[in-house]
C-alpha atoms as a PDB file:
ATOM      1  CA  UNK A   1       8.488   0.752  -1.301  1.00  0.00           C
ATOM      2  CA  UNK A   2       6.732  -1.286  -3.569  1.00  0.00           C
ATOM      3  CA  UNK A   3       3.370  -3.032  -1.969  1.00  0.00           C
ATOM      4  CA  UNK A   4       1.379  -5.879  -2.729  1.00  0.00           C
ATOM      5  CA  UNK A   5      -2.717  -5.486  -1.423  1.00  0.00           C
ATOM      6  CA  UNK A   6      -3.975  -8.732  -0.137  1.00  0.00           C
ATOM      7  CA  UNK A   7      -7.527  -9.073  -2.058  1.00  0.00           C
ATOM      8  CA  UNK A   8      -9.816  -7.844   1.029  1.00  0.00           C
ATOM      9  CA  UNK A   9      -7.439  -4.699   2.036  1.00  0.00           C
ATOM     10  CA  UNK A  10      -7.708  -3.799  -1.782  1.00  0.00           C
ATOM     11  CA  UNK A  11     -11.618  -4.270  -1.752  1.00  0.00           C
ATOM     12  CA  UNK A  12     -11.495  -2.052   1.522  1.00  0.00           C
ATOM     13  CA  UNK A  13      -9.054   0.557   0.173  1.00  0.00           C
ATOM     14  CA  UNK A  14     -11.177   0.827  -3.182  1.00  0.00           C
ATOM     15  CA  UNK A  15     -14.488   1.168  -1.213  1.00  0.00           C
ATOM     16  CA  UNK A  16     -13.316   3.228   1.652  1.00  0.00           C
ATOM     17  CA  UNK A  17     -14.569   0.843   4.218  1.00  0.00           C
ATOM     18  CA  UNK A  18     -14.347   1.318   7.550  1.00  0.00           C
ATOM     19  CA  UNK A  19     -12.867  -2.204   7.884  1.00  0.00           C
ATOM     20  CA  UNK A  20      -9.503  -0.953   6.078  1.00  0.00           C
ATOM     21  CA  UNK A  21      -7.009  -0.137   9.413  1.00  0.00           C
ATOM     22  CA  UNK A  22      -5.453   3.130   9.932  1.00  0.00           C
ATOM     23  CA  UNK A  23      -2.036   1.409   9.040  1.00  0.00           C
ATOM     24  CA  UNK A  24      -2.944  -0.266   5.772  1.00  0.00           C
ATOM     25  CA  UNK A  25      -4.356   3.597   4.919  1.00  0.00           C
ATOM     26  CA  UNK A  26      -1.125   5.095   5.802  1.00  0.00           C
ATOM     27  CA  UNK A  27       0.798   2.521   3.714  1.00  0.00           C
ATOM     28  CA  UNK A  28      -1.528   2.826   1.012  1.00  0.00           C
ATOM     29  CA  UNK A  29      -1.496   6.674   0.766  1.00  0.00           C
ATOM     30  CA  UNK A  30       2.065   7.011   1.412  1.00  0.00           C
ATOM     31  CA  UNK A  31       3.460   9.076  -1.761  1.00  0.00           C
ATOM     32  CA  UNK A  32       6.971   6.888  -1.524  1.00  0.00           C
ATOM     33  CA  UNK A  33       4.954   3.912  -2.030  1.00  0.00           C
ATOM     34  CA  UNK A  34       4.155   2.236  -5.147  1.00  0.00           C
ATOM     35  CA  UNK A  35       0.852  -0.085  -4.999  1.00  0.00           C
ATOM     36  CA  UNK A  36       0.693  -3.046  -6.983  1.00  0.00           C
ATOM     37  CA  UNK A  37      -3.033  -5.486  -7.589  1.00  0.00           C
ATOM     38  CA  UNK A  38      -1.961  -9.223  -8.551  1.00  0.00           C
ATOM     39  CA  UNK A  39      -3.825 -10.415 -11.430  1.00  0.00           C
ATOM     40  CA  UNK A  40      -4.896 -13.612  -8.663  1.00  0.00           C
ATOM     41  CA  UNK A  41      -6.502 -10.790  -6.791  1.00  0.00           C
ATOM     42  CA  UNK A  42      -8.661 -10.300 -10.088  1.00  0.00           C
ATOM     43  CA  UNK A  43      -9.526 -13.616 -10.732  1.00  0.00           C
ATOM     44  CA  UNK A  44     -10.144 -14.347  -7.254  1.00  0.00           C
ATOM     45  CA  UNK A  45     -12.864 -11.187  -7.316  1.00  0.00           C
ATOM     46  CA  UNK A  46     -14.023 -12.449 -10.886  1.00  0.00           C
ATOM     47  CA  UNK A  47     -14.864 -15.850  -9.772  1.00  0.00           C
ATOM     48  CA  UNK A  48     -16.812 -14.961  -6.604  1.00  0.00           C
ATOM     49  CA  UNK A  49     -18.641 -12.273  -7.663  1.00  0.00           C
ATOM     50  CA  UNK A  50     -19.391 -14.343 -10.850  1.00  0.00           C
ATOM     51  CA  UNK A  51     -20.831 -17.349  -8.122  1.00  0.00           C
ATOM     52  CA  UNK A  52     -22.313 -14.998  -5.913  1.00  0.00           C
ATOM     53  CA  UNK A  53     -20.050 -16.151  -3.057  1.00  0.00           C
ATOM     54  CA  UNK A  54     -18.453 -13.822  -0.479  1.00  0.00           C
ATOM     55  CA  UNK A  55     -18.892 -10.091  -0.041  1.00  0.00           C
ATOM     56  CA  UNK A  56     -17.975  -8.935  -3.724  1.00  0.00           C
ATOM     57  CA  UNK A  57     -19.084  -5.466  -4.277  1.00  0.00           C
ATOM     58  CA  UNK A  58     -17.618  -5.190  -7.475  1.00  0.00           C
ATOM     59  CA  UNK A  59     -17.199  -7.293 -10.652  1.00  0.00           C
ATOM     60  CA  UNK A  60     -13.631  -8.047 -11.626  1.00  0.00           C
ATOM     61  CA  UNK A  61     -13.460  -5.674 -14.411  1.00  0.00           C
ATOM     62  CA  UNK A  62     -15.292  -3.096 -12.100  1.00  0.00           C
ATOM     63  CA  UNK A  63     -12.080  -3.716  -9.639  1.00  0.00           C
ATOM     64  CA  UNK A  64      -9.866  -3.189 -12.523  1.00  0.00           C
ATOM     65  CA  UNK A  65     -11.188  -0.166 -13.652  1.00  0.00           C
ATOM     66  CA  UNK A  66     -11.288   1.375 -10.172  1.00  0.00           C
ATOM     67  CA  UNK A  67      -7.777   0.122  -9.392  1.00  0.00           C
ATOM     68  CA  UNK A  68      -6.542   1.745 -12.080  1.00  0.00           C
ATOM     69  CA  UNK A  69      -8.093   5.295 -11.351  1.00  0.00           C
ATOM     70  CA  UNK A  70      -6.642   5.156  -7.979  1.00  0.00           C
ATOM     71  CA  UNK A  71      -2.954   4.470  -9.914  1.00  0.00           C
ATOM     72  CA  UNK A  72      -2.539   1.165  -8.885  1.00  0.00           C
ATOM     73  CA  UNK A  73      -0.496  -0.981 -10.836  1.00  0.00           C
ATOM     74  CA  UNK A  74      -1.132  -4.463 -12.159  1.00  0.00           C
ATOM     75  CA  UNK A  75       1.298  -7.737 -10.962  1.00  0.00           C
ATOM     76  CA  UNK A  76       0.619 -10.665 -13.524  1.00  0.00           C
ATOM     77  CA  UNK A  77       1.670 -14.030 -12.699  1.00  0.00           C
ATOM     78  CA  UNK A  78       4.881 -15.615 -14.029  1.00  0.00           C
ATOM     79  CA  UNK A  79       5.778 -19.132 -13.932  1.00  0.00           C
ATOM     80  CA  UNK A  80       8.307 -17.984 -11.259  1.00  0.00           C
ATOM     81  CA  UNK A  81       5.446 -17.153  -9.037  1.00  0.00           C
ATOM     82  CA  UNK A  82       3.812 -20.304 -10.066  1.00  0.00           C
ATOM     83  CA  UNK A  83       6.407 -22.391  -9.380  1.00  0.00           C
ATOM     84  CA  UNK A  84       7.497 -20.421  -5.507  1.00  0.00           C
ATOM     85  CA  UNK A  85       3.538 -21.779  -4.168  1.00  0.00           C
ATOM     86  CA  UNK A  86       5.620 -25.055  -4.152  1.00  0.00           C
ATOM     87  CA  UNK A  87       8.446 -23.605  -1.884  1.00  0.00           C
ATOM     88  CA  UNK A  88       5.943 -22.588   0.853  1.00  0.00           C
ATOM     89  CA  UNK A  89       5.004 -23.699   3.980  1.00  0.00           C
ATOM     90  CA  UNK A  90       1.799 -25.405   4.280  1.00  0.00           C
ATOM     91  CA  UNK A  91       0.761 -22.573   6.913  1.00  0.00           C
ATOM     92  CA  UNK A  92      -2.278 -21.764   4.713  1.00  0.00           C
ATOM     93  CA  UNK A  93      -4.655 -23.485   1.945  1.00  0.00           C
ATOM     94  CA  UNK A  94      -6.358 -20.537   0.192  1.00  0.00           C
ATOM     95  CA  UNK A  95      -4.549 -20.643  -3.338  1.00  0.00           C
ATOM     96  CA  UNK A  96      -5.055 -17.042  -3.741  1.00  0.00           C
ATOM     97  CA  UNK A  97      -3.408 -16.175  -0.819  1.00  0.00           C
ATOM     98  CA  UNK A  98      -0.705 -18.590  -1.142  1.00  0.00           C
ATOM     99  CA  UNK A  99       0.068 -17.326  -4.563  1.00  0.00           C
ATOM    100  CA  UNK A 100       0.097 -13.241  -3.368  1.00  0.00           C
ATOM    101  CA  UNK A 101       2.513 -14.953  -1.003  1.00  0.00           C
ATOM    102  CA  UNK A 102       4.625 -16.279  -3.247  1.00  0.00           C
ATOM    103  CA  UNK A 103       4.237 -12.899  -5.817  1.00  0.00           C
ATOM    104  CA  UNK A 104       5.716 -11.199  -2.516  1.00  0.00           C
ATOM    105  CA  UNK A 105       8.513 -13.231  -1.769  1.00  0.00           C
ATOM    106  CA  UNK A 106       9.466 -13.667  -5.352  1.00  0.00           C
ATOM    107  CA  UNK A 107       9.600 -10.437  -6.401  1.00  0.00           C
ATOM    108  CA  UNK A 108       9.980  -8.849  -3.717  1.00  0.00           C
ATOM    109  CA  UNK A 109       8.429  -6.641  -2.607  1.00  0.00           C
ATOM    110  CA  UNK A 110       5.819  -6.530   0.907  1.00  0.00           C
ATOM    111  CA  UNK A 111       2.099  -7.956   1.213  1.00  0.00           C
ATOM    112  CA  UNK A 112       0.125  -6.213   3.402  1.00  0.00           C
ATOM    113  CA  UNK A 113      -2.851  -8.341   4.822  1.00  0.00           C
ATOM    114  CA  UNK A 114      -5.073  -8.653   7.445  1.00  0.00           C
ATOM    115  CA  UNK A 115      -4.808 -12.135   7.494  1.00  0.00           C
ATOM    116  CA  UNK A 116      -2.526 -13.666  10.196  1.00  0.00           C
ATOM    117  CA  UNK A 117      -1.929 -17.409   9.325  1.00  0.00           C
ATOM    118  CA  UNK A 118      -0.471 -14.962   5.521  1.00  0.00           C
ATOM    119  CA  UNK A 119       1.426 -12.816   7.837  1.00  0.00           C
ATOM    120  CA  UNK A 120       3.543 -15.797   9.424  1.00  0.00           C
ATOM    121  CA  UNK A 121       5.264 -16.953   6.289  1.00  0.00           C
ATOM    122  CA  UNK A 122       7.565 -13.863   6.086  1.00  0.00           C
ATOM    123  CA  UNK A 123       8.227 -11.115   7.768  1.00  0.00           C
ATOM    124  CA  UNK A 124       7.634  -9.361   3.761  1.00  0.00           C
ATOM    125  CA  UNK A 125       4.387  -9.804   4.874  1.00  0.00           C
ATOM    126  CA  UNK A 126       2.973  -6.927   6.786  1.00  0.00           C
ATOM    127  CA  UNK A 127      -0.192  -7.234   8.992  1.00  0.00           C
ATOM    128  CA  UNK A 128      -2.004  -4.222   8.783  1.00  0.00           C
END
């Protein structure tokens, strides 16, 4: 199964907090799954780190560099997922989370988040 990480559950995974759930682990560790960091993810760790806002522990191109030693793979966004955040519901305002929304349903593939108002657009969207 192909998985999308929300931002915060790939911050978690990367860090081995204890705030990442014993379900988002399993999903995460499971060998038939293929784990996938959006490039809004990225940006979205780039910018607050970069303002000092939030609870970054790592730059953006420390996140890169440690999602790609734990073999996760990169989603860049298309004008396709662009143009989806339009089709949505208006069940959330973060644009980063509306776009890894839209990635998801696009694509598809599942989101797994520990955000509930992300988790009621689809049920693509796992909350873990």
């Amino acid at each position: 199964m192909r998985l999308l990480l929300d931002t915060h559950i790939a911050l978690w995974a990367i860090t081995d907090s204890p705030a990442l759930s014993a379900e988002a682990r399993r999903h995460i560790l499971a060998q038939r799954n293929e784990i996938y960091i959006s490039a809004a993810s990225i940006w979205e760790i780039s910018i607050k780190h970069g303002l000092r806002r939030g609870t970054m522990p790592v730059s953006g191109s420390e996140a890169v560099e440690y999602f790609a030693k734990a073999g996760y793979m990169t989603l860049d966004i298309s004008s396709t997922h662009a143009a989806f955040v339009e089709t949505l519901p208006a069940h959330h305002a973060d644009p980063f989370d509306r776009m890894l929304v839209a990635q998801a349903l696009s694509e598809p593939m599942r989101l797994l988040t520990h955000d509930k108002m992300v988790a009621s657009y689809s049920n693509l969207v796992l909350l873990v």
